[in-house]
Protein backbone atom coordinates (compact mmCIF):
# COMPACT_ATOMS: atom_id res chain seq x y z
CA UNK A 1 59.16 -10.47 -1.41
CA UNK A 2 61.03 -7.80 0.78
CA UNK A 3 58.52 -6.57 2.27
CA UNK A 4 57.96 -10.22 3.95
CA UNK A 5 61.89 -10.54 4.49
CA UNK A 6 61.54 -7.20 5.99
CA UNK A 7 58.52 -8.72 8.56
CA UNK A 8 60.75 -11.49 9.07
CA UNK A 9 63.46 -9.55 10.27
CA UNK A 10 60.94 -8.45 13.12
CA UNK A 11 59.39 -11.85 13.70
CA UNK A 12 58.35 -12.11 17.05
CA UNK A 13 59.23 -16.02 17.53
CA UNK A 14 60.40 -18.62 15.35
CA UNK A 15 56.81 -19.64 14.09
CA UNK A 16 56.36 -16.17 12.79
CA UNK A 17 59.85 -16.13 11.41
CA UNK A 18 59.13 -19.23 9.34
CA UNK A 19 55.98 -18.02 8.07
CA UNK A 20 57.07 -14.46 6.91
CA UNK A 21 60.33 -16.06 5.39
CA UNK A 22 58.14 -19.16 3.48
CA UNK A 23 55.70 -15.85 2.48
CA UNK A 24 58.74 -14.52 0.68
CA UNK A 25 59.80 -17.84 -0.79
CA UNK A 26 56.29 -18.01 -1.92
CA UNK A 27 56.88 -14.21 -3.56
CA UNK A 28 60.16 -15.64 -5.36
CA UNK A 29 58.14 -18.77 -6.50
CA UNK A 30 55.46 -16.21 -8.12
CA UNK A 31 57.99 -13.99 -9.51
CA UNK A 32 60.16 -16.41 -11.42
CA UNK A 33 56.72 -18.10 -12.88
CA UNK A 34 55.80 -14.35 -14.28
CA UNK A 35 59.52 -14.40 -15.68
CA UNK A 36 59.19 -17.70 -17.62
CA UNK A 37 55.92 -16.06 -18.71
CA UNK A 38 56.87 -13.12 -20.39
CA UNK A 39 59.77 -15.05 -22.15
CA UNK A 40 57.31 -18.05 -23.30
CA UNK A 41 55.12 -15.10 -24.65
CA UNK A 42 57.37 -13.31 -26.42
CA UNK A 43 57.44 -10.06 -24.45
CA UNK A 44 60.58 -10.07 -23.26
CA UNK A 45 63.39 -12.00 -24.53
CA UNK A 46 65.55 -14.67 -22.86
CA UNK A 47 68.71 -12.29 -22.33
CA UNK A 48 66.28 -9.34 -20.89
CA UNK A 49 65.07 -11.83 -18.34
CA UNK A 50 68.64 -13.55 -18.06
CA UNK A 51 69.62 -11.44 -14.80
CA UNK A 52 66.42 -11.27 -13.57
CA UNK A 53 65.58 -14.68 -13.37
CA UNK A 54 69.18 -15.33 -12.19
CA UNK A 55 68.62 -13.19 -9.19
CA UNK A 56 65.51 -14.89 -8.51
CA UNK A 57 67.31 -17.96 -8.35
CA UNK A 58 70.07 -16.64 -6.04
CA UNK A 59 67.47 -15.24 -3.66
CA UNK A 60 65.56 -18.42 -3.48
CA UNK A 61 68.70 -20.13 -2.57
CA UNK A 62 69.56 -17.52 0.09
CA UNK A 63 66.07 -17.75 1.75
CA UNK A 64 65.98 -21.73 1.57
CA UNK A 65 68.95 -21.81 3.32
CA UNK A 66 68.23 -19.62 5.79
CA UNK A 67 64.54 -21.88 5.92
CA UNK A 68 67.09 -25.27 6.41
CA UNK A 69 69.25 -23.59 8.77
CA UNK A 70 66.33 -22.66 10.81
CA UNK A 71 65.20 -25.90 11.43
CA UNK A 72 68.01 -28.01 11.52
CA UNK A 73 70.27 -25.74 13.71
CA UNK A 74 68.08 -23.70 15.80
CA UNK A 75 67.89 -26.56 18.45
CA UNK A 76 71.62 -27.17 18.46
CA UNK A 77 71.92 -23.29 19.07
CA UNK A 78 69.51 -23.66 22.54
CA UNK A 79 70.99 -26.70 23.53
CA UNK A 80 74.43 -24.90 23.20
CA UNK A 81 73.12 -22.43 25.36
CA UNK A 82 73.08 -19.37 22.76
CA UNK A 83 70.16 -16.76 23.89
CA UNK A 84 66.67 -17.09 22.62
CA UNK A 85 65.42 -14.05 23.88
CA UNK A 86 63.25 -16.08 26.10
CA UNK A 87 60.81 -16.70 23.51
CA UNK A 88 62.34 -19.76 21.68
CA UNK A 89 63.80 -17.36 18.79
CA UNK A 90 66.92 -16.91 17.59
CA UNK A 91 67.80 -14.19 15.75
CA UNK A 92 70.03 -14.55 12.12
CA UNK A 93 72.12 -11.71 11.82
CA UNK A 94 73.75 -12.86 9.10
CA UNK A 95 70.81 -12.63 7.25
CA UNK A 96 69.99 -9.11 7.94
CA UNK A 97 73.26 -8.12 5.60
CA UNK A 98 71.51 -9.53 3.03
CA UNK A 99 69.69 -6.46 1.73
């Protein structure tokens, strides 16, 4: 999952953006299934995983709305007339603090 936030960081237009952010959404998705795995089999108990599936949550909820904010704001930003780079993609710094 941060590896594909990382390659989303460096997304070369907003297409690529998208896909390396839904890759890590898809990471977070995989992760919290492994979670509820280990605690349905017994390995782990629920207050181990607690935190860690807590996190997981958070994250997802980070990434989604950087996802929503993507697509529902990104064309109010151009028609605003905040830069693009010239390639149609607009860079989140907020969400480089993130990690």
């Amino acid at each position: 999952m941060g590896a594909h936030f990382r390659e989303a960081q460096r997304a070369k237009s907003n297409p690529d953006f998208m896909s390396k952010m839904e890759g890590s959404m898809q990471k977070i998705e995989e992760t919290i299934y492994w979670l509820e795995l280990l605690e349905g089999a017994r390995l782990c108990g629920r207050d181990e995983l607690k935190p860690l599936t807590s996190e997981a949550n958070q994250l997802m909820a980070i990434f989604v709305t950087i996802v929503r904010h993507n697509l529902f704001e990104g064309d109010s930003y151009r028609r605003r007339g905040e830069a693009d780079h010239g390639n149609g993609f607009i860079p989140y710094p907020f969400a480089l603090k993130l990690f």
